[in-house]
C-alpha atoms as a PDB file:
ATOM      1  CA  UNK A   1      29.919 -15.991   2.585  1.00  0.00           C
ATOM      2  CA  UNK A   2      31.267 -12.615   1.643  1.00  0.00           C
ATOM      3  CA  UNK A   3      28.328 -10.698   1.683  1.00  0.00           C
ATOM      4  CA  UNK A   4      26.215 -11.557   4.499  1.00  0.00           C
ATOM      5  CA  UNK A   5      22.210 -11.004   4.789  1.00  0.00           C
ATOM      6  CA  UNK A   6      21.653  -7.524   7.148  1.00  0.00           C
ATOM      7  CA  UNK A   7      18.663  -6.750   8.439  1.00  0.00           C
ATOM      8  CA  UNK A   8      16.880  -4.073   6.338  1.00  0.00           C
ATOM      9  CA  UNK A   9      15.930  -2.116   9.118  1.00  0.00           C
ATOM     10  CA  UNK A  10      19.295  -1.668  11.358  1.00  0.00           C
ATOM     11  CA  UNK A  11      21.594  -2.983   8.462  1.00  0.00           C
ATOM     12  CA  UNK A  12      23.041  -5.613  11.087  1.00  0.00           C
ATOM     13  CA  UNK A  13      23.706  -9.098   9.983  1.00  0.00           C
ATOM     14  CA  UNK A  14      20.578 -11.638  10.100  1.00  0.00           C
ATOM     15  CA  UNK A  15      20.632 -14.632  12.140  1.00  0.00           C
ATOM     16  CA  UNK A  16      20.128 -17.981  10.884  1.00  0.00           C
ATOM     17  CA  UNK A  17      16.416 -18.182  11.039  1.00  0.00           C
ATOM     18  CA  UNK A  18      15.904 -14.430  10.563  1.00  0.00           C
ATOM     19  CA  UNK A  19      14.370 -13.459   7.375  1.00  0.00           C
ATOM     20  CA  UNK A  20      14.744  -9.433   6.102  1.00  0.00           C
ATOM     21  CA  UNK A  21      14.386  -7.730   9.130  1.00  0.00           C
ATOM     22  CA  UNK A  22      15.539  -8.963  12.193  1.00  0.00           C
ATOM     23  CA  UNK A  23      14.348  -9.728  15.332  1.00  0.00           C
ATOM     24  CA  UNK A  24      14.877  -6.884  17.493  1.00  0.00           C
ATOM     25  CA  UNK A  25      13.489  -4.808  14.819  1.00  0.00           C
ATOM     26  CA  UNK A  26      10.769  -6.504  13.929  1.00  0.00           C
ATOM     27  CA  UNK A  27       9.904  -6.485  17.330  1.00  0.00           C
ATOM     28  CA  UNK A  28      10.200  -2.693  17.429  1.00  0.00           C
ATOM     29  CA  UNK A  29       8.513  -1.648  14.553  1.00  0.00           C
ATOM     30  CA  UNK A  30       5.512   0.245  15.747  1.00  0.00           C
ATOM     31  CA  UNK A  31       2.521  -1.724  14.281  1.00  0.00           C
ATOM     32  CA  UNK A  32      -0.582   0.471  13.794  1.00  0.00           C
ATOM     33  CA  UNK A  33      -3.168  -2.520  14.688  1.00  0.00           C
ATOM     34  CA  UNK A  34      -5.930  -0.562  13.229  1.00  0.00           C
ATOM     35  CA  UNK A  35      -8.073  -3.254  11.353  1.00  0.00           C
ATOM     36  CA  UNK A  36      -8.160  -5.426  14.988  1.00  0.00           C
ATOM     37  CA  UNK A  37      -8.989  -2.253  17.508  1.00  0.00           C
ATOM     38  CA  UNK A  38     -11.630  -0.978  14.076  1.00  0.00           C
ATOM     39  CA  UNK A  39      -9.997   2.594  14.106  1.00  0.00           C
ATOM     40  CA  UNK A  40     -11.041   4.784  11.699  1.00  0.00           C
ATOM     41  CA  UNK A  41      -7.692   6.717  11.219  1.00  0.00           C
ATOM     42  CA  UNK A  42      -7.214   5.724   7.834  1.00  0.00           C
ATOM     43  CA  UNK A  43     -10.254   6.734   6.863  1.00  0.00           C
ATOM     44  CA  UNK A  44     -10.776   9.983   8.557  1.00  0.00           C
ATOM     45  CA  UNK A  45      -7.178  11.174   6.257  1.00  0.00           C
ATOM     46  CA  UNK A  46     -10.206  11.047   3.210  1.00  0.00           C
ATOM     47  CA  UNK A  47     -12.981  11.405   5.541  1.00  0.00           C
ATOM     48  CA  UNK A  48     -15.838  13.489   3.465  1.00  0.00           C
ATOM     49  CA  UNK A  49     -13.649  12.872  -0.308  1.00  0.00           C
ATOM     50  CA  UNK A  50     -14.537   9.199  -1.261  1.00  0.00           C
ATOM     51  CA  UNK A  51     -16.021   6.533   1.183  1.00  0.00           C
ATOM     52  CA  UNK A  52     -14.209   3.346   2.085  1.00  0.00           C
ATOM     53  CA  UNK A  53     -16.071   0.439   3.647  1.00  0.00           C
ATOM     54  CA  UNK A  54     -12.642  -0.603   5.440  1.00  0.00           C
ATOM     55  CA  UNK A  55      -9.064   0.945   5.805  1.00  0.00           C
ATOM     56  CA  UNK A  56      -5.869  -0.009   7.234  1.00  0.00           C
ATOM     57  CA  UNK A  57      -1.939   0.630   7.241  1.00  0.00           C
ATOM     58  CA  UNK A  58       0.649  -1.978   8.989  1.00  0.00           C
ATOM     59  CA  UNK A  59       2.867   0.634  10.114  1.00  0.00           C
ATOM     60  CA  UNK A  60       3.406   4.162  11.927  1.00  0.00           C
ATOM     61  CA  UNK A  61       5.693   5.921   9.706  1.00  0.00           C
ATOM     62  CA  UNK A  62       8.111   8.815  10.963  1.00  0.00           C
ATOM     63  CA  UNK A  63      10.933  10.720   9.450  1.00  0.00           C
ATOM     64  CA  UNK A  64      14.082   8.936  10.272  1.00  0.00           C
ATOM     65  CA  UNK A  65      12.399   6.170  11.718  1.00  0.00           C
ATOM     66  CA  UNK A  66      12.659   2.541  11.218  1.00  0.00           C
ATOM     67  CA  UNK A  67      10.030   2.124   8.706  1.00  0.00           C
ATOM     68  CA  UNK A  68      11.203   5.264   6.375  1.00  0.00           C
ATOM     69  CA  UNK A  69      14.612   2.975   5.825  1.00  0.00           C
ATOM     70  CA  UNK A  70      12.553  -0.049   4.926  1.00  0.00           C
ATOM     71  CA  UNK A  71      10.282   2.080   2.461  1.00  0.00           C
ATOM     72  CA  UNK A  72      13.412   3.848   1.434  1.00  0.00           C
ATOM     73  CA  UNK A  73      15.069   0.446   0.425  1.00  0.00           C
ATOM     74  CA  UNK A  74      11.662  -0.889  -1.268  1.00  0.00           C
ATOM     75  CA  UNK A  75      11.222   2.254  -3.428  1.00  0.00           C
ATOM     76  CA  UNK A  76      14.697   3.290  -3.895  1.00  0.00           C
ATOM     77  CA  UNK A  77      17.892   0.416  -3.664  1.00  0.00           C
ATOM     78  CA  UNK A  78      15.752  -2.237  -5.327  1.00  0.00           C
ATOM     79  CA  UNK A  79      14.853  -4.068  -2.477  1.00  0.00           C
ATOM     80  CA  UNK A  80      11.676  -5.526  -3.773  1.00  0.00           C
ATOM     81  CA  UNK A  81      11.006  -8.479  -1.634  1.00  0.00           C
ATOM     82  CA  UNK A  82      10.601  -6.332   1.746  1.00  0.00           C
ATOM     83  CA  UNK A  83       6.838  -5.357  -0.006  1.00  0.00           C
ATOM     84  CA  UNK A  84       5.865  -9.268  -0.156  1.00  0.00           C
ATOM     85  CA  UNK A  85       7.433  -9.428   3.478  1.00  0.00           C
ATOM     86  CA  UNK A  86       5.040  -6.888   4.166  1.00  0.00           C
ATOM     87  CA  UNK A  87       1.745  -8.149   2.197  1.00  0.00           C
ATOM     88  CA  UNK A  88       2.099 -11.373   4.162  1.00  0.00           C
ATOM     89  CA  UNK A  89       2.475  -9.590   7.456  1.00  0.00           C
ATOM     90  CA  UNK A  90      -0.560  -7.945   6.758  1.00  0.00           C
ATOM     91  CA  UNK A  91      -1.938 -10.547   4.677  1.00  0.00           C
ATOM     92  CA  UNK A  92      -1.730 -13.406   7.597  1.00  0.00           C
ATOM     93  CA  UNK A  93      -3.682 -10.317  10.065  1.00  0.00           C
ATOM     94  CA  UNK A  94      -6.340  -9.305   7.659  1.00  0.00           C
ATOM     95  CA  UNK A  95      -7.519 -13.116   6.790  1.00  0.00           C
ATOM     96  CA  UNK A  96      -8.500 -13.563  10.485  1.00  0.00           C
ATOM     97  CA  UNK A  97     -11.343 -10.902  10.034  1.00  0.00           C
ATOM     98  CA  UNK A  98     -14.364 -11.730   8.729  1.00  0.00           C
ATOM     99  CA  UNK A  99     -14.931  -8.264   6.884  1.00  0.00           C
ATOM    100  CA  UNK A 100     -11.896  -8.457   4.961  1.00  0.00           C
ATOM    101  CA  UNK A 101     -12.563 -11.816   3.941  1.00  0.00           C
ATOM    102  CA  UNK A 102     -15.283 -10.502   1.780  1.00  0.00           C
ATOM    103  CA  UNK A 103     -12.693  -8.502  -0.353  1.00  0.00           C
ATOM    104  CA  UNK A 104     -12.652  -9.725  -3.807  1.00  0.00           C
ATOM    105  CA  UNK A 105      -9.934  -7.954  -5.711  1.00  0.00           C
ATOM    106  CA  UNK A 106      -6.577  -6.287  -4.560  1.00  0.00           C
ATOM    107  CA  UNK A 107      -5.808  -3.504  -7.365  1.00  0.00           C
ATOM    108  CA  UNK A 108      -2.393  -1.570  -6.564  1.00  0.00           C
ATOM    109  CA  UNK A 109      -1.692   2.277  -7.088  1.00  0.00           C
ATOM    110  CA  UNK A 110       0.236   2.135 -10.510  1.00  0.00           C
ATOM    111  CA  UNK A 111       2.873   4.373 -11.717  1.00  0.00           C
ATOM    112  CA  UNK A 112       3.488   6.099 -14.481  1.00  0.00           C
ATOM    113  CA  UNK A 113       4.987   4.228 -17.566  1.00  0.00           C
ATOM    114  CA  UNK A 114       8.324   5.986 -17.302  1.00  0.00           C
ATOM    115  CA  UNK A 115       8.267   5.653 -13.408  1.00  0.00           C
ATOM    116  CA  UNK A 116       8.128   2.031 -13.914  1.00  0.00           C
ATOM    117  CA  UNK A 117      10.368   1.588 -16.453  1.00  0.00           C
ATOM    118  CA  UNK A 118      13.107   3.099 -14.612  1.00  0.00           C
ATOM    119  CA  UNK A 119      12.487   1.794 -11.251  1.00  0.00           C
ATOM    120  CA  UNK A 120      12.191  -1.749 -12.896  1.00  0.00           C
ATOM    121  CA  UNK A 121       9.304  -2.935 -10.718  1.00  0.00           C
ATOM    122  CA  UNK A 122       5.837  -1.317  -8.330  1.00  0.00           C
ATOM    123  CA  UNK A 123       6.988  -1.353  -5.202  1.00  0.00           C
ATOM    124  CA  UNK A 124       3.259  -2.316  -4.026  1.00  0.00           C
ATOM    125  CA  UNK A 125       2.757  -4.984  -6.326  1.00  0.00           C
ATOM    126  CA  UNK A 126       4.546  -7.793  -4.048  1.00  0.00           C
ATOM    127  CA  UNK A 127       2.637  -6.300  -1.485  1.00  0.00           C
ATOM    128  CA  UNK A 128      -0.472  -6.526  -3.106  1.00  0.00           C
ATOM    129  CA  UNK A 129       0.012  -9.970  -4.556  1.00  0.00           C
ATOM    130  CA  UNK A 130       0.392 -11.459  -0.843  1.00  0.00           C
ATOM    131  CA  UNK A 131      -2.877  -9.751   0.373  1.00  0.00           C
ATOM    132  CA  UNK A 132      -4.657 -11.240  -2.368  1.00  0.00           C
ATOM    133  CA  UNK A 133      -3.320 -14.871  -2.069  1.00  0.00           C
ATOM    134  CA  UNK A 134      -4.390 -14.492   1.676  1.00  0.00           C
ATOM    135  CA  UNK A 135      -7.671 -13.419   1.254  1.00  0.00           C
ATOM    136  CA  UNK A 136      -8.139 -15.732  -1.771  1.00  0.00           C
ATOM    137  CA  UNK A 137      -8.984 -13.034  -3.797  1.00  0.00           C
ATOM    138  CA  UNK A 138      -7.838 -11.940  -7.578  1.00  0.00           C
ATOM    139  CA  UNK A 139      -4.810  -9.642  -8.099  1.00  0.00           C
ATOM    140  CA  UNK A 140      -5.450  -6.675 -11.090  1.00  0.00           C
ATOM    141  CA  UNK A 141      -2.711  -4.304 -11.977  1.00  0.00           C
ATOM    142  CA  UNK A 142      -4.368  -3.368 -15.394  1.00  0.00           C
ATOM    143  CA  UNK A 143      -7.584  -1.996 -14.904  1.00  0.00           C
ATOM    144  CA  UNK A 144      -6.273   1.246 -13.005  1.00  0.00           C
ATOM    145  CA  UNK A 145      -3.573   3.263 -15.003  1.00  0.00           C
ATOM    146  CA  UNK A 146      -1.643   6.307 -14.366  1.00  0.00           C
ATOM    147  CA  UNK A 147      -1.791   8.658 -17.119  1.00  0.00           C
ATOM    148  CA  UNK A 148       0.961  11.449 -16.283  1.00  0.00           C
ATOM    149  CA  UNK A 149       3.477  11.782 -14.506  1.00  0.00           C
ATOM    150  CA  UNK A 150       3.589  13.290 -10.868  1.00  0.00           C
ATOM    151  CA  UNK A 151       6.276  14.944  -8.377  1.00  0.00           C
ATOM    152  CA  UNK A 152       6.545  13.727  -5.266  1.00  0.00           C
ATOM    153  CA  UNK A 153       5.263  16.083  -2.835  1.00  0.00           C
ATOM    154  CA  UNK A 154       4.757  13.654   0.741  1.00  0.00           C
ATOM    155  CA  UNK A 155       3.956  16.470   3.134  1.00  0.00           C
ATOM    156  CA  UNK A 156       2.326  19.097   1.021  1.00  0.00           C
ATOM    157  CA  UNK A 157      -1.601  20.133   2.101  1.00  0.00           C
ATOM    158  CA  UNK A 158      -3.455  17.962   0.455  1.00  0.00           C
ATOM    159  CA  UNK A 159      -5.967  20.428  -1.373  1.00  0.00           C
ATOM    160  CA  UNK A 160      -3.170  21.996  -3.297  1.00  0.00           C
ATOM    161  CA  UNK A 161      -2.077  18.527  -3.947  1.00  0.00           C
ATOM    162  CA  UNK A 162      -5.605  17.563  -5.620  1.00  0.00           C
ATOM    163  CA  UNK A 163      -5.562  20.698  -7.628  1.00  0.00           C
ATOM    164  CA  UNK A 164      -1.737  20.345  -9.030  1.00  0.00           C
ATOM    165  CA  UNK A 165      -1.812  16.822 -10.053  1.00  0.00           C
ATOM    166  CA  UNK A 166      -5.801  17.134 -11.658  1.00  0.00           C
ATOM    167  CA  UNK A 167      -7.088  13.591 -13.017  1.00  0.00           C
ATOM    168  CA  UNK A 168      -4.142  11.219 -12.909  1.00  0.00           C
ATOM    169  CA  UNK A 169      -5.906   8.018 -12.787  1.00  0.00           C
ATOM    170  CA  UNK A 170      -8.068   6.238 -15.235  1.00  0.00           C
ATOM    171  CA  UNK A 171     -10.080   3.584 -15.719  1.00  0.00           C
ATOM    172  CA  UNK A 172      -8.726   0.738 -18.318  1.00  0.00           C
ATOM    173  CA  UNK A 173     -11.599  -1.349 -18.334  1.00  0.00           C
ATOM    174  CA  UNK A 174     -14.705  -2.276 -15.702  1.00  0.00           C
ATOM    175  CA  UNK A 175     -16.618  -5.038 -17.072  1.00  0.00           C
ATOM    176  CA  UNK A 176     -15.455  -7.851 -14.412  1.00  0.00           C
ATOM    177  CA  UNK A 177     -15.490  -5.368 -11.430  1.00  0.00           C
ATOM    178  CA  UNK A 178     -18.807  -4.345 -11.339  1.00  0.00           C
ATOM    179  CA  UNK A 179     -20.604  -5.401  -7.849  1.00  0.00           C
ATOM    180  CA  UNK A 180     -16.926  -5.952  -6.494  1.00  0.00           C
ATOM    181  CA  UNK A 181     -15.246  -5.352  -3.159  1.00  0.00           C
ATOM    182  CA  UNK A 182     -12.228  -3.830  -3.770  1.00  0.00           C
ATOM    183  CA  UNK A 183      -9.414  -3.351  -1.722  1.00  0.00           C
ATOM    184  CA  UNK A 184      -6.598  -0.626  -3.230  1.00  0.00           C
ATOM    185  CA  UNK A 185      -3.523  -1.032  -1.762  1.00  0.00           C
ATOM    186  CA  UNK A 186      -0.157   1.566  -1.800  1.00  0.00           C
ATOM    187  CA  UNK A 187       3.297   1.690   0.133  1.00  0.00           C
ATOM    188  CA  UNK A 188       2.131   5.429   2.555  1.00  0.00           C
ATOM    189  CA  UNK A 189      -0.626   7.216   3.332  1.00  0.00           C
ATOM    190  CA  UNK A 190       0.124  11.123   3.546  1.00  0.00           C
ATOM    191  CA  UNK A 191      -2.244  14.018   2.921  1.00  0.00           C
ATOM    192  CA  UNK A 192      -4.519  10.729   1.141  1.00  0.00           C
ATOM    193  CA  UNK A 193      -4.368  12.636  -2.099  1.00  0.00           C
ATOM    194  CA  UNK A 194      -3.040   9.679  -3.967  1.00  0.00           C
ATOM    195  CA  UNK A 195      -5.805   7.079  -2.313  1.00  0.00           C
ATOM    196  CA  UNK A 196      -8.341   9.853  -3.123  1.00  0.00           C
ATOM    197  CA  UNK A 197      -7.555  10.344  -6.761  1.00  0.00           C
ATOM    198  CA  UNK A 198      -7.781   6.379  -7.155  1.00  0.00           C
ATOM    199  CA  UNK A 199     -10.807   6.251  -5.339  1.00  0.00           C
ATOM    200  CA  UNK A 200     -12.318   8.719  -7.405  1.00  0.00           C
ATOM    201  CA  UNK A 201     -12.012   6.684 -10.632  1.00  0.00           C
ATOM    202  CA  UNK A 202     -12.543   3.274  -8.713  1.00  0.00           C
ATOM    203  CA  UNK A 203     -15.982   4.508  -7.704  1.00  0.00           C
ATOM    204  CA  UNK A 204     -17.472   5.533 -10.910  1.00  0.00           C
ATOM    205  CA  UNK A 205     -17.946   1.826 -11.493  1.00  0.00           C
ATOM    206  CA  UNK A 206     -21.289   0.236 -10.974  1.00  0.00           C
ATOM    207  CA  UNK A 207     -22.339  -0.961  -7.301  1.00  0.00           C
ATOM    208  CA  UNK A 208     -18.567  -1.648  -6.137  1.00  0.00           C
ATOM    209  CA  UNK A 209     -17.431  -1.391  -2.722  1.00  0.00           C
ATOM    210  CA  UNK A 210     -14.333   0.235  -1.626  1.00  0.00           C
ATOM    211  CA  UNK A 211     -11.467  -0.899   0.454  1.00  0.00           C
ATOM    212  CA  UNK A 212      -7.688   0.340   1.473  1.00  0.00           C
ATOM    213  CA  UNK A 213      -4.794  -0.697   3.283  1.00  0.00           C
ATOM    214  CA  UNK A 214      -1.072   0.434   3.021  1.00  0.00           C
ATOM    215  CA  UNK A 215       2.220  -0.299   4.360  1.00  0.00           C
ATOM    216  CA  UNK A 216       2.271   2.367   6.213  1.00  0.00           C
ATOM    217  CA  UNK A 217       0.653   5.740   7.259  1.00  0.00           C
ATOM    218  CA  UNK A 218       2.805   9.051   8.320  1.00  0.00           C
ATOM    219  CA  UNK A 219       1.977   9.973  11.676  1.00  0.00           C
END
């Protein structure tokens, strides 16, 4: 009564039958559509690094814009269920293709123990949950694990990126993986160091197959 829902995106208050973002916004948000026109701009960011069988992002991002608020209130103001809003978005899109159907585990970029014990929660684990439950495949947040902590750097080259961070990922375990199709999900694609780095460890298990998708990718 007091404090009424507001839209995430313009902060104006939500209609009745409006649910975190409303719909002007929702309408304006500039959808990528990459995984129904097959573009390969996801995959060109890595292009020659790691191979991906499929890639996607839901969103344009752009400083300022629309979907840099909604990120900004996922990562930063606690805003957690805007990254389930966004894994059933994409969820709901990616079950009506066939290729994605064959996806048998979601895994989600961790952080680093002290990054999530501050921030409470990963911002892509909502997001990654949804996907999974869509595509009717398992969930694992265990298997990949961040083992030091990392600046954020969004819009530095991405070699120099690759040689300050060094081997950030590991490997937990890889027993029920092997022969999998794997689809990594995170909240932005930059530079693709991040994606890279995961990939990197993802692939040194036996006869898997490689997927991504993200919230978002910064035009």
């Amino acid at each position: 009564m007091f404090f009424p829902k507001v839209c995430e995106a313009c902060n104006r208050a939500l209609a009745d039958n409006e649910l975190i973002i409303c719909t002007q916004c929702r309408h304006d948000l500039p959808v990528t559509n990459f995984h129904f026109d097959n573009t390969d701009t996801v995959k060109k960011v890595v292009y020659g690094r790691v191979k991906l069988e499929l890639a996607t992002a839901l969103l344009h991002f752009s400083k300022k814009g629309a979907v840099q608020q909604l990120l900004h209130n996922l990562k930063y103001r606690g805003h957690q269920h805007i990254s389930g809003f966004f894994g059933r978005w994409l969820g709901a899109e990616l079950k009506t293709i066939d290729a994605y159907n064959e996806i048998e585990i979601v895994i989600p970029v961790p952080l680093y123990k002290t990054k999530l014990r501050q921030r409470g929660y990963n911002q892509v684990e909502q997001f990654g949950k949804a996907i999974a439950k869509a595509l009717n495949a398992d969930y694992n947040d265990t298997v990949l694990i961040k083992t030091k902590s990392t600046k954020t750097k969004v819009f530095e080259g991405r070699i120099s990126r690759w040689n300050d961070d060094g081997a950030v990922f590991a490997i937990s375990e890889d027993v029920a993986l092997r022969g999998k199709h794997i689809l990594l999900v995170d909240d932005i694609i930059t530079t693709g160091a991040t994606a890279e780095a995961c990939a990197t460890e993802l692939l040194k298990i036996d006869n898997i197959k490689l997927s991504l998708a993200t919230m978002a990718i910064a035009d």
